[in-house]
Protein backbone atom coordinates (compact mmCIF):
# COMPACT_ATOMS: atom_id res chain seq x y z
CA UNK A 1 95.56 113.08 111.33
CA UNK A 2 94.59 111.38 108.22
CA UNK A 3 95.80 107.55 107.32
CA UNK A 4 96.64 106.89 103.55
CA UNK A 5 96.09 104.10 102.22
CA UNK A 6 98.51 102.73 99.23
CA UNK A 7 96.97 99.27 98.64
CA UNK A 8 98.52 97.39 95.68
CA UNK A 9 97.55 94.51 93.60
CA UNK A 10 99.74 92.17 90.89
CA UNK A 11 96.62 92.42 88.78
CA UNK A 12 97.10 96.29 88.81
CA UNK A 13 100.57 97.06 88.75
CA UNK A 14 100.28 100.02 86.25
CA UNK A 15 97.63 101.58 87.60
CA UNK A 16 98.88 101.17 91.57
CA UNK A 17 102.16 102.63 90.55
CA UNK A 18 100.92 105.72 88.54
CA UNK A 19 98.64 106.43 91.99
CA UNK A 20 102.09 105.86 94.18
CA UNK A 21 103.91 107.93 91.70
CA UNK A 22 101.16 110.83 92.05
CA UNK A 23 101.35 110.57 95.92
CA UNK A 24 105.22 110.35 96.45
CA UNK A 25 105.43 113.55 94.29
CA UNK A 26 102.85 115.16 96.47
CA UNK A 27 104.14 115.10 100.87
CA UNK A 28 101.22 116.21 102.89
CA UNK A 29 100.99 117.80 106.01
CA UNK A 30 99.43 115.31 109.50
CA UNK A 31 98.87 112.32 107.30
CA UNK A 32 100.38 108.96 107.62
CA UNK A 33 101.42 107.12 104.82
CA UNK A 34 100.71 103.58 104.95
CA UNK A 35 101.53 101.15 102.16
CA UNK A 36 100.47 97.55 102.44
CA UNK A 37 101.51 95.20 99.42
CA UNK A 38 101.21 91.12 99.39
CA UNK A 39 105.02 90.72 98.43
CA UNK A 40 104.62 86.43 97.67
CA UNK A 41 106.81 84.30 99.02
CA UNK A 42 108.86 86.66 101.47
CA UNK A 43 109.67 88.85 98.17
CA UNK A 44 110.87 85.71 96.26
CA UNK A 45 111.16 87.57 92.63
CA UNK A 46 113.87 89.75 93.85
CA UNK A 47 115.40 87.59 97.20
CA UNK A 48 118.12 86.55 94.22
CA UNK A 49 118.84 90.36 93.88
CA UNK A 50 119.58 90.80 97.65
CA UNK A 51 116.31 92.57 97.73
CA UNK A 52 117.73 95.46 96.12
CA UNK A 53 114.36 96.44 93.68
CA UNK A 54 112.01 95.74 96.36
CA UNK A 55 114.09 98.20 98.60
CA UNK A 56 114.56 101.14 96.09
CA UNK A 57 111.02 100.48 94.91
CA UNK A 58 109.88 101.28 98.53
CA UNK A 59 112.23 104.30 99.29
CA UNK A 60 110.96 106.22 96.44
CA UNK A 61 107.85 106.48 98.11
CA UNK A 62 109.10 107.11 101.57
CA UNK A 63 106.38 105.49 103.70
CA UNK A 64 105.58 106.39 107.67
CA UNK A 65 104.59 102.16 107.66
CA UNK A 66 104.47 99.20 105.45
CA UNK A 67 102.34 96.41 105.67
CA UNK A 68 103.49 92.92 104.05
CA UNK A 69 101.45 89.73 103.27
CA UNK A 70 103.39 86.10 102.84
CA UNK A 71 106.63 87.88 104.67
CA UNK A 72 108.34 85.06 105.14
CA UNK A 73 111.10 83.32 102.68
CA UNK A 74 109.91 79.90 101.71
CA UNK A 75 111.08 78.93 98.01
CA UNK A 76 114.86 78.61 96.44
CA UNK A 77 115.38 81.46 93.95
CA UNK A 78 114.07 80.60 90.42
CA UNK A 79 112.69 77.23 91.91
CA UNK A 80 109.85 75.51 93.33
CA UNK A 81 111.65 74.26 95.22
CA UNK A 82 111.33 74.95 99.50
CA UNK A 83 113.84 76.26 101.39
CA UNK A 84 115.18 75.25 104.45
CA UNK A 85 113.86 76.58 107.62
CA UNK A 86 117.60 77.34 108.70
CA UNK A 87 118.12 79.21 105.25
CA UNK A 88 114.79 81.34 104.98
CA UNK A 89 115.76 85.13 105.78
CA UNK A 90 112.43 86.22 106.17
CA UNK A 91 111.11 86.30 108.93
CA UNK A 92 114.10 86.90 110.58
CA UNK A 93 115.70 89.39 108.54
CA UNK A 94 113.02 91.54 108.61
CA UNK A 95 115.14 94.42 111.12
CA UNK A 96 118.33 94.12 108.69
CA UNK A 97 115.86 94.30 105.08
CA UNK A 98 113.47 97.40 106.63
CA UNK A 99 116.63 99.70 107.88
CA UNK A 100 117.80 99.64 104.43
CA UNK A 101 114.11 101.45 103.51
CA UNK A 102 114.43 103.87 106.28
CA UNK A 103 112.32 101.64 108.71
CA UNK A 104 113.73 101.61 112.32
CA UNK A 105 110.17 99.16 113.69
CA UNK A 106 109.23 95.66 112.57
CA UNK A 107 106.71 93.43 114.13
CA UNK A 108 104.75 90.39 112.64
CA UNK A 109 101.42 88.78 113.22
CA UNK A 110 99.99 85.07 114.66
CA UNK A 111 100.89 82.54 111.68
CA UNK A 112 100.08 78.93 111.61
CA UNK A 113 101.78 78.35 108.43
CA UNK A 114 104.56 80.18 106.14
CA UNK A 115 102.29 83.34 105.02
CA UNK A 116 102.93 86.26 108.27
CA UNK A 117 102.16 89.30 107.84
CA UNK A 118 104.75 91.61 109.26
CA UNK A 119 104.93 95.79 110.13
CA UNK A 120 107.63 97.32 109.53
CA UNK A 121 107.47 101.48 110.73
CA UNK A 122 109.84 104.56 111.18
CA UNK A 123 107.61 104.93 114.63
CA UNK A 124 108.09 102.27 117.76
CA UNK A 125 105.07 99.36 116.98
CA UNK A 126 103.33 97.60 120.08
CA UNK A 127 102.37 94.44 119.17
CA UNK A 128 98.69 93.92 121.32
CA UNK A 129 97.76 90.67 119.73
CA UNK A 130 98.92 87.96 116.99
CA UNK A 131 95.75 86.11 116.17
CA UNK A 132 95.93 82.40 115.00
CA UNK A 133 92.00 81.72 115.90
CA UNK A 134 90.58 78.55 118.38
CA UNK A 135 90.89 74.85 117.53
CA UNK A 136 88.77 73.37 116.02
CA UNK A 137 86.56 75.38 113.90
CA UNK A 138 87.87 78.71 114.22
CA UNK A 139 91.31 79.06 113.01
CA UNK A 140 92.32 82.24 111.10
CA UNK A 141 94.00 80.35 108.16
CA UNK A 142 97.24 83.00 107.96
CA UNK A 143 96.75 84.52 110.97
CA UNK A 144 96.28 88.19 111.70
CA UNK A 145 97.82 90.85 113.92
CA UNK A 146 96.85 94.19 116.51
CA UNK A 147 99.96 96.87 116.24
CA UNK A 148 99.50 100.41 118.01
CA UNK A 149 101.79 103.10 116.97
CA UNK A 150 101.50 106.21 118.85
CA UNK A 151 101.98 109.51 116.40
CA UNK A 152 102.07 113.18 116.90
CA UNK A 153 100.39 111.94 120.16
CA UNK A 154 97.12 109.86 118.89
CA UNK A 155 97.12 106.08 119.07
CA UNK A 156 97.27 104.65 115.32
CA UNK A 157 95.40 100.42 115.51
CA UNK A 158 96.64 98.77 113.04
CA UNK A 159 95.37 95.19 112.02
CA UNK A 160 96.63 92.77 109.22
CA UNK A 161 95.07 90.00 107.78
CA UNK A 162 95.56 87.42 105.17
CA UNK A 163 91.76 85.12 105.03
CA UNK A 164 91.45 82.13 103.66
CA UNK A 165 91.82 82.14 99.97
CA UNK A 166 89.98 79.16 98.61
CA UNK A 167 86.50 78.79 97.23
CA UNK A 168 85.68 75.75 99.44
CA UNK A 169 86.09 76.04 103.73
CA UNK A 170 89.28 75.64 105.52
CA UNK A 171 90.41 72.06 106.06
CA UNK A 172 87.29 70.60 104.03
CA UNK A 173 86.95 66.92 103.60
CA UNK A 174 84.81 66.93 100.34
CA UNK A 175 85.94 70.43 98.23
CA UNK A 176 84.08 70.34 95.52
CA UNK A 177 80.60 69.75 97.87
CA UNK A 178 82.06 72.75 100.19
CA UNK A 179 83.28 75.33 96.90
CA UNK A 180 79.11 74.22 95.78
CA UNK A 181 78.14 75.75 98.91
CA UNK A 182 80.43 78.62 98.94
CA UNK A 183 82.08 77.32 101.91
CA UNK A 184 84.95 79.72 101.19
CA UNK A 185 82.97 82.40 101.85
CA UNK A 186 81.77 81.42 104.94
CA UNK A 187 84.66 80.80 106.36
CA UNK A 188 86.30 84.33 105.83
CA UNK A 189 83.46 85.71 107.45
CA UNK A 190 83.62 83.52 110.26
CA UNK A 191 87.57 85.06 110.32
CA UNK A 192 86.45 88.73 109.62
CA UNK A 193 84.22 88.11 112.92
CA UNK A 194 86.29 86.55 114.93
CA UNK A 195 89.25 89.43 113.97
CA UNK A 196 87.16 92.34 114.17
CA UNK A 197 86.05 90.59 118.11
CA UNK A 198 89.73 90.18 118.91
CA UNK A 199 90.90 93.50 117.81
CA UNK A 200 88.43 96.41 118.30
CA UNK A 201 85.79 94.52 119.91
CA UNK A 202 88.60 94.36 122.88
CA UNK A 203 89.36 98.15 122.92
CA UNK A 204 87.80 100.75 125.37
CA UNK A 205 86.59 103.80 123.97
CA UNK A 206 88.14 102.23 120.49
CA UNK A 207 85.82 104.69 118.96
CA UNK A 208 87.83 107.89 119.68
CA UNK A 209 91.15 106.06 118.43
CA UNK A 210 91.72 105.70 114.85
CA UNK A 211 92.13 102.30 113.17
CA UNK A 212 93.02 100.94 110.06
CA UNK A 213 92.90 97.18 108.71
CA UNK A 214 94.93 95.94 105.90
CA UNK A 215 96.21 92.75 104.40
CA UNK A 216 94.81 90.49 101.20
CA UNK A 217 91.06 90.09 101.68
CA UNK A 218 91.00 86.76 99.28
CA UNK A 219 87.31 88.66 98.54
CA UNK A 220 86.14 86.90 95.69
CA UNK A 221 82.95 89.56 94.88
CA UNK A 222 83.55 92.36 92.52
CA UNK A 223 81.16 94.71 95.04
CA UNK A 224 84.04 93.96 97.74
C-alpha cells in the first residue's frame, strides 16, 4: 500500500491546488490518500460561513485521512478578537464538521496551548500517544500525536506535529541573544528527537509497519 501525501502551504496555494486537482481526477488502486493542511485558527476565514468552503473544498478531493494544524477555534469572525472557551467549536465540533466531508474518525494530539492538531479518517483511529514533552526543558511547544489506523489489514502510524515556530528557543528570557544563536533551531530539534523517541523509537518491529509524519515543520532552511 502506498501513502500519498497532499501537503499544502498558504504560500503555495496555486500550485498545491493544481497538484490536488491532478490527483482527485486521477483514484488509484491500494493507496491512501492523506491530506494534511495548517487550517489557522480552527479554520477561522470560513468559521463565519458555517465552514461550508472548507468542507466542499475537502470533498472534492475525497481523502482516506486529513491531517489539521491550529484545529481549534480561538478568534471572533473578522476580529482579533478571542473567543470564549465556552463558544470555540473546534475542538469539539470536530465529529459534527468531519461527517459533513465523509469522515466517520476524529482524534487530536497533546496540546499545551490553542494550536492541536487533530485526525479526522473514514477508517477507526487509535490514538497511542498525545505528546506535550517533560517540564522543564523539553516541552513540545504545540504538542504532537501517535494515531494507528489499520487498512486493508496493515497498520498505518501516523504522527502530527506542529514545532516551535520562532527564531529564538521556547520560553527564552533574552530573544534577540537566543534568535543570535539560532536558538529556534535548536529547540525543534530537541522536539524532532524527543517525537521521533516517543513515537517509533517505542514501536517493536516499527520497521515492517509503515509510518508517516505530518504537520507544519516551522523549518526555516530552504534545503528542508
Amino acid at each position: 500500500m502506498k501513502i500519498k501525501r497532499l501537503i499544502g502551504f498558504f504560500v503555495l496555494v496555486a500550485a498545491v491546488s493544481f497538484s490536488l486537482q491532478a490527483q482527485a481526477k486521477t483514484p488509484q488502486p491500494d493507496t491512501l490518500r492523506v491530506l494534511y493542511w495548517n487550517i489557522q485558527n480552527g479554520m477561522w476565514a470560513d468559521q463565519h460561513n458555517n465552514y461550508d468552503n472548507f468542507v466542499e473544498w475537502v470533498k472534492q478531493y475525497d481523502p482516506d485521512v486529513c491531517i489539521w494544524a491550529e484545529a481549534k477555534s480561538r478568534y471572533v469572525s473578522h476580529q482579533n478578537v478571542k473567543m470564549k472557551e465556552e463558544d470555540m467549536y473546534l475542538i469539539k465540533g470536530w465529529g459534527e464538521l468531519a461527517a459533513r466531508y465523509g469522515h466517520e474518525y476524529w482524534a487530536h494530539g497533546g496540546h499545551r496551548d490553542g494550536f492541536p492538531q487533530v485526525v479526522t479518517s473514514k477508517y477507526p483511529i487509535e490514538v497511542i500517544s498525545q505528546i506535550v514533552g517533560e517540564e522543564p526543558d523539553k516541552i513540545v511547544s504545540h504538542g504532537a500525536g501517535h494515531f494507528l489506523l489499520k487498512v486493508s489489514g496493515k497498520k498505518i502510524n501516523i504522527v502530527s506535529l506542529h514545532t516551535w515556530p520562532q527564531k529564538y528557543t521556547f520560553e527564552a528570557k533574552d530573544r534577540k541573544a537566543s534568535a543570535a544563536e539560532n536558538g529556534g533551531d535548536a529547540y525543534r530539534l530537541m522536539e524532532m528527537k524527543y517525537i521521533c523517541e516517543h513515537t517509533i523509537g517505542k514501536v517493536k518491529n516499527a520497521h515492517k509497519q509503515l509510518w508517516l509524519m505530518a504537520g507544519d515543520f516551522n523549518a526555516r532552511s530552504i534545503k528542508d
